[in-house]
Protein backbone atom coordinates (compact mmCIF):
# COMPACT_ATOMS: atom_id res chain seq x y z
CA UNK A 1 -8.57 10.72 18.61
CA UNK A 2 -7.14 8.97 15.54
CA UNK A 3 -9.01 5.44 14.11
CA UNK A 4 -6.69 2.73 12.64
CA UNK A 5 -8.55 0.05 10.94
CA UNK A 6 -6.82 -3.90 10.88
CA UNK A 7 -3.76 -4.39 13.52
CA UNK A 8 -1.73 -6.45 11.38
CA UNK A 9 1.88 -5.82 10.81
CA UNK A 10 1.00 -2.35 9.26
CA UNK A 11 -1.36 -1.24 11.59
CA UNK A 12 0.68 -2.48 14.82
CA UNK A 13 3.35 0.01 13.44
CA UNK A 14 1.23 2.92 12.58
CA UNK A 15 -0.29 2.85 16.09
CA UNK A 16 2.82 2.56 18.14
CA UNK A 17 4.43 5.37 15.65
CA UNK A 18 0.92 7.40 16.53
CA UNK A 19 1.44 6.56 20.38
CA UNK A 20 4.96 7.50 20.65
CA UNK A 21 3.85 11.29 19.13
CA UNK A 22 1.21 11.35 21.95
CA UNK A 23 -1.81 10.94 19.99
CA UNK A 24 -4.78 8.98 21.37
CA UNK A 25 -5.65 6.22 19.18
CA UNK A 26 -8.48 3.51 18.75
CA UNK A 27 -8.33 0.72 16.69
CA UNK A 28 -10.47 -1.69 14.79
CA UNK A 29 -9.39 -5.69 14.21
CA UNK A 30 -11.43 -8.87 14.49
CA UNK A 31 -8.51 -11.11 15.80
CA UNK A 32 -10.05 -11.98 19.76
CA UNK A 33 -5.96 -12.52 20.82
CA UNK A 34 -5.81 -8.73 19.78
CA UNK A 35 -8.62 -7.35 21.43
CA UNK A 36 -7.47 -9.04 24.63
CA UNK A 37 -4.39 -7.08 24.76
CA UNK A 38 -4.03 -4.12 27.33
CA UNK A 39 -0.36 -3.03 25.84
CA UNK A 40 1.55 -3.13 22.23
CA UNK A 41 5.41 -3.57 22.18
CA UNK A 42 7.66 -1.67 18.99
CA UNK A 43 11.30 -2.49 19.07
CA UNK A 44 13.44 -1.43 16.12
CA UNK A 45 13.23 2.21 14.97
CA UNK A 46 10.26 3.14 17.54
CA UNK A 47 10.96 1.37 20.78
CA UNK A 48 8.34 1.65 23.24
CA UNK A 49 5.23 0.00 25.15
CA UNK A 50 2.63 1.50 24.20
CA UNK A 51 -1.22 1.22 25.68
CA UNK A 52 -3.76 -0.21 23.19
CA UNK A 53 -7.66 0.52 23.10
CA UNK A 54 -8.96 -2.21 20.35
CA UNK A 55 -12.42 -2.94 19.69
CA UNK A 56 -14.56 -4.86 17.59
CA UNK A 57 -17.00 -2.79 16.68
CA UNK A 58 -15.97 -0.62 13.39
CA UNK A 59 -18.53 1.98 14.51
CA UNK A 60 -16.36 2.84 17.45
CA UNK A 61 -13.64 4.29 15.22
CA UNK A 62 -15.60 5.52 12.89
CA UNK A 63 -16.31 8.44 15.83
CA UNK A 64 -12.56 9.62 15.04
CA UNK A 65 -12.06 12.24 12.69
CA UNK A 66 -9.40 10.60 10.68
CA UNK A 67 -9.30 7.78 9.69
CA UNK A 68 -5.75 4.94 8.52
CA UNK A 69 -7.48 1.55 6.40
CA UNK A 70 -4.24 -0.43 6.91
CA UNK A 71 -6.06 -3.38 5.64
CA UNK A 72 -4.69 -5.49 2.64
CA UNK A 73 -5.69 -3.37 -0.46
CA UNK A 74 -8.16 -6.51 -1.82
CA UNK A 75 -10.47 -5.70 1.05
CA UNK A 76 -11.13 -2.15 0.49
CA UNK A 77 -14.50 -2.70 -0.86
CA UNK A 78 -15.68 -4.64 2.02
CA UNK A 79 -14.44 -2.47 4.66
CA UNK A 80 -15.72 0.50 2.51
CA UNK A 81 -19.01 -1.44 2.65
CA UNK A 82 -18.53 -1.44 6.56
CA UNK A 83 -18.50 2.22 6.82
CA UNK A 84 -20.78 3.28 4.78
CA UNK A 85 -23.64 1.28 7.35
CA UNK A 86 -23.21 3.39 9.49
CA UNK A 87 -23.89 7.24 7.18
CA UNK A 88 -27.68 7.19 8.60
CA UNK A 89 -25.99 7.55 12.43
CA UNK A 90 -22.32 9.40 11.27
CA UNK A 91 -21.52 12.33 8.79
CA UNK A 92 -19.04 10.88 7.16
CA UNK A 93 -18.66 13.54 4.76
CA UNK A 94 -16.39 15.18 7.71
CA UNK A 95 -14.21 12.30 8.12
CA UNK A 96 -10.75 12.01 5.95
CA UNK A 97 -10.31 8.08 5.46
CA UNK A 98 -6.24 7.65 4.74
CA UNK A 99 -5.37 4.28 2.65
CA UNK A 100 -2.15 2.90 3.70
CA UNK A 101 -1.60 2.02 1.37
CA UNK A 102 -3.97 2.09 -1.31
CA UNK A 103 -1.80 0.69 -4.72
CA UNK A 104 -3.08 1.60 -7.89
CA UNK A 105 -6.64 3.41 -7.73
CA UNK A 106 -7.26 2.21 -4.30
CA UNK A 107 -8.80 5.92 -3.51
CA UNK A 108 -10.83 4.97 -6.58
CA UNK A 109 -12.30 1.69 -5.38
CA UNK A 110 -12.88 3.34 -1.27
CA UNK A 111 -14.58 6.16 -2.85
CA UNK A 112 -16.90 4.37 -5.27
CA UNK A 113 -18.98 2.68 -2.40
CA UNK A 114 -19.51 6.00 -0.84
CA UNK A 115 -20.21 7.67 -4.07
CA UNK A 116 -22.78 4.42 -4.93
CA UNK A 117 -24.54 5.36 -1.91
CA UNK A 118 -24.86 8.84 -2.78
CA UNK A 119 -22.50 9.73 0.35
CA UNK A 120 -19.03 12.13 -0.09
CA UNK A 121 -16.32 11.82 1.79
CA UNK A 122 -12.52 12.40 1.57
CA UNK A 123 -9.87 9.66 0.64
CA UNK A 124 -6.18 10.23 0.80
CA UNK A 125 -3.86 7.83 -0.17
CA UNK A 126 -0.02 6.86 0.57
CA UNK A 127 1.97 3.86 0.47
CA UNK A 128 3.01 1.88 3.36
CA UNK A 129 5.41 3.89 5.43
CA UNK A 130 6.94 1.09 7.65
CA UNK A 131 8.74 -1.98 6.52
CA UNK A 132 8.20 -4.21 9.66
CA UNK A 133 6.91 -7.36 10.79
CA UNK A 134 5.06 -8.51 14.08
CA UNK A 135 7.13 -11.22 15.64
CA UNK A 136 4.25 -12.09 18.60
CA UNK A 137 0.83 -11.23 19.04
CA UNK A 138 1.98 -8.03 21.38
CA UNK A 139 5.35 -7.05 19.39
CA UNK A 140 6.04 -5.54 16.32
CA UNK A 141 9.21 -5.13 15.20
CA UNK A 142 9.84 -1.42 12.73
CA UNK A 143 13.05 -2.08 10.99
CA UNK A 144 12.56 1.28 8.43
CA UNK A 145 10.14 3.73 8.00
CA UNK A 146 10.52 5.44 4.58
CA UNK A 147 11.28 9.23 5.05
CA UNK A 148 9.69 10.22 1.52
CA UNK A 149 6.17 9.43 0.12
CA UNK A 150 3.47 10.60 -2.66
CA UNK A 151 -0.16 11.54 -1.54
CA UNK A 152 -3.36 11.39 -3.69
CA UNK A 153 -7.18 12.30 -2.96
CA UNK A 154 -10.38 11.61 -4.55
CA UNK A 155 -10.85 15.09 -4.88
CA UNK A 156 -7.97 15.73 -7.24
CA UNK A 157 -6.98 12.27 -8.52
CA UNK A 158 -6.74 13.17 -12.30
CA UNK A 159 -5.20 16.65 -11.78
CA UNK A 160 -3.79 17.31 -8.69
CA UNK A 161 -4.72 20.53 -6.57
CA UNK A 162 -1.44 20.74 -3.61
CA UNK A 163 -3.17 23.37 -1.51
CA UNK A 164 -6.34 20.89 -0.51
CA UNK A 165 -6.82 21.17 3.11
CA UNK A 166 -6.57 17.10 3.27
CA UNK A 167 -3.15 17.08 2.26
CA UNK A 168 -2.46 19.88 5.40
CA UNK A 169 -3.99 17.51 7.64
CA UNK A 170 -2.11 14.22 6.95
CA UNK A 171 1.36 16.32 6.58
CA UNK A 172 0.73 17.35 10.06
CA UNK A 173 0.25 13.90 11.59
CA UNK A 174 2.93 12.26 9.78
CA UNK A 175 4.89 15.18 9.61
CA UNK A 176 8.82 13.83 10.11
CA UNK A 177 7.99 12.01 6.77
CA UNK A 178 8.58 14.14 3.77
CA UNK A 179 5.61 13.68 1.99
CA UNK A 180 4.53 15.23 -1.67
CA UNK A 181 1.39 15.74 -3.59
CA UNK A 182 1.19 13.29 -6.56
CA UNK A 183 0.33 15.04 -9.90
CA UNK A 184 -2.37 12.18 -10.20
CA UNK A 185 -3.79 8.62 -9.25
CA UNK A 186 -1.44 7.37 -11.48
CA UNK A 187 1.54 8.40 -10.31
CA UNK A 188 0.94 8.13 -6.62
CA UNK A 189 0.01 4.44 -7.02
CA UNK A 190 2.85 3.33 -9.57
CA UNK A 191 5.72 4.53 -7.40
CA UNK A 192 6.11 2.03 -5.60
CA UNK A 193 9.17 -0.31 -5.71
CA UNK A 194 7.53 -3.45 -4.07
CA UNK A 195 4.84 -3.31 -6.99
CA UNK A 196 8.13 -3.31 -9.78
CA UNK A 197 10.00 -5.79 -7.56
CA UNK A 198 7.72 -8.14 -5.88
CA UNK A 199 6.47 -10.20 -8.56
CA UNK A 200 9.53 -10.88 -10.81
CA UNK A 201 11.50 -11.41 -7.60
CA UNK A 202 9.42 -14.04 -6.46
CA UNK A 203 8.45 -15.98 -10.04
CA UNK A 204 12.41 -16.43 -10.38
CA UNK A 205 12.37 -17.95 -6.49
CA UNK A 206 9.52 -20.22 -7.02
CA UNK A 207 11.24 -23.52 -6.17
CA UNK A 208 13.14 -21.56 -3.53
CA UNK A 209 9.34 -20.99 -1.88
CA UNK A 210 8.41 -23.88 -2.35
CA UNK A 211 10.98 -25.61 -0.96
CA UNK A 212 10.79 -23.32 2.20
CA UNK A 213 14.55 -22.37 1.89
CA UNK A 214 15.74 -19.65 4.22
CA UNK A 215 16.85 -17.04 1.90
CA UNK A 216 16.82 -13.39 1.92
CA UNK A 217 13.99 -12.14 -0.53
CA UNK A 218 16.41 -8.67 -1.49
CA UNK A 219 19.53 -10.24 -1.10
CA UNK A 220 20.02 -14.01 -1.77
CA UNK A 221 16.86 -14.00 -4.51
CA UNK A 222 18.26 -11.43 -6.98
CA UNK A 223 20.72 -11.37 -10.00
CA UNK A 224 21.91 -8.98 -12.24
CA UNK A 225 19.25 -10.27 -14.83
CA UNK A 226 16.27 -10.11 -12.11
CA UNK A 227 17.07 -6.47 -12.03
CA UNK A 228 17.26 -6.32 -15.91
CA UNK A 229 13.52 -7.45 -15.24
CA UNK A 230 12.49 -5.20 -12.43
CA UNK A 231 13.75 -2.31 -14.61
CA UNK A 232 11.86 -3.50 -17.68
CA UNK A 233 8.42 -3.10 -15.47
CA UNK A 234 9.66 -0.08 -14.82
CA UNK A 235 9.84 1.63 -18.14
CA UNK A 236 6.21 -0.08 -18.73
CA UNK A 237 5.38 1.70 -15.86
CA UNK A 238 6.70 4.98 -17.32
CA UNK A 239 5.17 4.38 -20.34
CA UNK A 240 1.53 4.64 -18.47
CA UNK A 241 2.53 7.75 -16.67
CA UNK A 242 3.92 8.92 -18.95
CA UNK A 243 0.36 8.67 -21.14
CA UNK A 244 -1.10 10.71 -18.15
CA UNK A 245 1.05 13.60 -18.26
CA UNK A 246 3.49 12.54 -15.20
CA UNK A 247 6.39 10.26 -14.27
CA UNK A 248 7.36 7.26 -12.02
CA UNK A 249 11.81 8.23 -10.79
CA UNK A 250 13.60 5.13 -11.33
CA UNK A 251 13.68 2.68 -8.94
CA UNK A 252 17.26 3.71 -7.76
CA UNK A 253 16.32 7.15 -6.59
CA UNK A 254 12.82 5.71 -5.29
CA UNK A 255 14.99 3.21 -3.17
CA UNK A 256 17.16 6.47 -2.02
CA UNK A 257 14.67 8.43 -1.34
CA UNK A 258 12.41 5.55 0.63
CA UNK A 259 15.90 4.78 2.77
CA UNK A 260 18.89 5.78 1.68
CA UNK A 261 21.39 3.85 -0.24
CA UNK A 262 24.23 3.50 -2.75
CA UNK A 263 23.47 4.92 -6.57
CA UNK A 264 25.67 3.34 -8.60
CA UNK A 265 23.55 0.39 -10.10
CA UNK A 266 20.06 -1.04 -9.17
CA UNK A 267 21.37 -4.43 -8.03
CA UNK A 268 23.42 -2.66 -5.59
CA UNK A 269 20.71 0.09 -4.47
CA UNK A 270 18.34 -3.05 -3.82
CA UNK A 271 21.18 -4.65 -1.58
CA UNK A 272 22.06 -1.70 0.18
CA UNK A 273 18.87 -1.31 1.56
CA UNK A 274 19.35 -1.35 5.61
CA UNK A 275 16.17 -2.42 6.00
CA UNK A 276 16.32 -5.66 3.26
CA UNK A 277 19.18 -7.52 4.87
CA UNK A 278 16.29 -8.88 7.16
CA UNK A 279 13.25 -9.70 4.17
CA UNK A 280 13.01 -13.30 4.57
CA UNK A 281 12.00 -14.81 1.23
CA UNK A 282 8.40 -16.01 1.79
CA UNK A 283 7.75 -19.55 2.67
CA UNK A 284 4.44 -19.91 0.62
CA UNK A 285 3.75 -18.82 -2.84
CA UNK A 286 0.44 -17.68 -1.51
CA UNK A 287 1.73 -14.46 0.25
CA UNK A 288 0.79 -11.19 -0.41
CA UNK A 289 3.84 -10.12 -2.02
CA UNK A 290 2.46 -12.17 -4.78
CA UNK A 291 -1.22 -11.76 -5.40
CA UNK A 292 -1.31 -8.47 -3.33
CA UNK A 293 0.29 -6.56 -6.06
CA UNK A 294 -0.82 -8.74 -8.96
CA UNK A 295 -4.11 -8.31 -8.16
CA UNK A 296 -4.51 -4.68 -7.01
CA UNK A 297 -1.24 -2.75 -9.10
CA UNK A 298 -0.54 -4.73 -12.06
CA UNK A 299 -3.87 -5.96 -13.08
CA UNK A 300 -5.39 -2.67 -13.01
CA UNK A 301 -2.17 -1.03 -14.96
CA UNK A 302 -3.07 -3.69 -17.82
CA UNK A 303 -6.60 -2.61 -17.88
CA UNK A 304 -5.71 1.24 -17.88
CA UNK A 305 -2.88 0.65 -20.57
CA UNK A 306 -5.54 -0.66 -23.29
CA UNK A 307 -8.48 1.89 -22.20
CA UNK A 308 -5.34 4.50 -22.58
CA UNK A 309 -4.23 2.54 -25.90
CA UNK A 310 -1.20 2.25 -24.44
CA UNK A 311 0.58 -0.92 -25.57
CA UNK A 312 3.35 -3.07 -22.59
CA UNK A 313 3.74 -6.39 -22.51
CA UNK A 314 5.55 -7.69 -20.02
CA UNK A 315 3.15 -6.07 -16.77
CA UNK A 316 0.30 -8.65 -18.61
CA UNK A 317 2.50 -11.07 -18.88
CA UNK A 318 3.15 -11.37 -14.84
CA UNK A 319 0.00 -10.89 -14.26
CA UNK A 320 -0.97 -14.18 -16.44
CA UNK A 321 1.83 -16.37 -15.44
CA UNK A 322 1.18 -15.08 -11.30
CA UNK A 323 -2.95 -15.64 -11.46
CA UNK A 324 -1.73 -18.93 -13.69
CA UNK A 325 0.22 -20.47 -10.57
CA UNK A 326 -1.93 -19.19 -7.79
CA UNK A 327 -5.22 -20.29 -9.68
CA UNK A 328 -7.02 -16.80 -9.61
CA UNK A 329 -9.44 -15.56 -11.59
CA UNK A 330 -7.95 -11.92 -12.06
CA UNK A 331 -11.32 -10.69 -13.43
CA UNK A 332 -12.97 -11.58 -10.61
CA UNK A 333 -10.55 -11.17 -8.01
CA UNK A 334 -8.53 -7.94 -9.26
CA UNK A 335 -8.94 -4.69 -9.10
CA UNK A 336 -11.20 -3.70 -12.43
CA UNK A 337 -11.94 -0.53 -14.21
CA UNK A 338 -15.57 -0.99 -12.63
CA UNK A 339 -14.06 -1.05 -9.13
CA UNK A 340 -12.53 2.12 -9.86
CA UNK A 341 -15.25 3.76 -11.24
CA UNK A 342 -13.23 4.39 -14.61
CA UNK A 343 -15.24 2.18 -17.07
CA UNK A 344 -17.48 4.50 -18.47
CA UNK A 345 -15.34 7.98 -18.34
CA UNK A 346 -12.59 8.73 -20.27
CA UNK A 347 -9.17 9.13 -18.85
């Protein structure tokens, strides 16, 4: 039996993928429409009907061995808070907990309640596999699942050890998905093109938001100059890894090797994309592809760049002008150095 915790758009995919490969599967969510459901729907690149078992109580899925958080990355700490309840009635030092996807240091944040409590456990991170979208309370609708990923642990976050037996584990479930060991935390949680693309894409469609205009986010919403952007956060991004003894592949072979496309320029990798002709742009500037990877990517990469004296500027700079429109207090809202358990070590 495998545990899924939150059915949103993520977790609707990752259990139908999970059903269709004949594993038994439980799920966690809180949403009473959900829990009433006797059957899921996929259409797209898993099509099936699939048999649901839901529940409301987290303990119930804490009985599986493993583990998938496909919550929003800002509620780690209180589902990590959840689980860790429950360690006087479950061992969870047997149980492998895979964030999905955990951004920058998510393994970090998951693992510090556990560690606070004096409990260890495993924590494997990778990024979001499926790009998809529910379009009813019973449907979800998989339009790409990436074929290549990176995979961290909280065993081997700083220097990473390929052989671990957790890494065997989640190769085997999601094994049609080539997935490699990151050298570090760092890596695994800065590869990621949504995290380089997100933010600028959406500051330089703010009026487009707002006025609700039905654009595509990948297609209609870029320009050769928001690319000139998107690869400037790159090389800032670079810069960090590179600090750490690793290295984030340009956003044109990440795009390739996520879902195949053309190679001859960013702007036309981005549009190639199968899967982005059908991104809407978001109709609300409070959506998580704005404060999502703000608040749990780029705010943390500012605070690692100074504690690494590494010096970028325009990573902060989003991060300001993002927390500036949406009225958040990053500090208290973003992912910190204490959250990750990094602000008394050095790294």
């Amino acid at each position: 039996m495998l545990g899924i915790i939150s059915l949103g758009n993520q977790g609707f995919a990752l259990y139908s993928y999970l059903s269709s490969k004949g594993y038994k599967v439980i799920a966690y969510t809180t949403n009473k429409n959900v829990l009433s459901l006797k059957r899921i729907v996929s259409t797209g690149k898993i099509e099936g009907e699939f048999e649901i078992s839901a529940t409301s109580k987290i303990r119930d899925v804490l009985e599986s061995d493993i583990v998938f958080v496909c919550s929003i990355t800002t509620a780690y700490k209180d589902i990590a808070r959840m689980i860790v309840e429950y360690s006087n009635e479950i061992d969870l030092s047997k149980k492998i907990f895979v964030l999905f996807s955990g951004k920058l240091g998510g393994i970090l944040v998951f693992n510090k309640i556990f560690k606070d409590r004096g409990i260890h456990t495993n924590v494997v991170e990778t990024d979001a596999i499926f790009a998809c979208r529910k379009t009813s309370i019973d449907t979800v609708w998989i339009r790409g699942i990436k074929k290549w990923n990176l995979l961290i642990s909280n065993k081997d976050y700083l220097r990473s050890d390929g052989n671990l037996y957790l890494y065997k584990v989640i190769r085997n479930i999601l094994d049609d998905i080539n997935l490699e060991v990151a050298d570090n935390f760092i890596q695994r949680g800065l590869t990621d093109f949504g995290a380089m693309a997100h933010a600028p894409i959406s500051i330089i469609n703010l009026a487009n938001i707002d006025s609700k205009r039905d654009l595509l986010f990948y297609i209609d919403g870029i320009t050769e100059n928001t690319v000139k952007i998107i690869e400037k956060v790159y090389l800032e991004f670079n810069q960090v890894a590179q600090a750490f003894d690793t290295y984030i592949i340009h956003p044109i072979e990440l795009l390739d090797r996520y879902y195949g496309t053309v190679k001859n320029s960013l702007l036309d990798a981005i549009k190639n994309v199968p899967n982005y002709r059908f991104t809407k742009m978001p109709d609300s500037i409070y959506d998580r592809f704005l404060y999502e990877d703000v608040l749990s990517t780029l705010y943390p990469l500012t605070l690692i760049s100074r504690k690494k004296n590494v010096k970028i500027i325009l990573v902060p700079s989003i991060v300001d002008l993002i927390c500036s429109v949406l009225d958040i207090d990053k500090e208290k809202q973003g992912r910190t150095l204490e959250d990750m358990d990094l602000d008394k070590v050095v790294i």
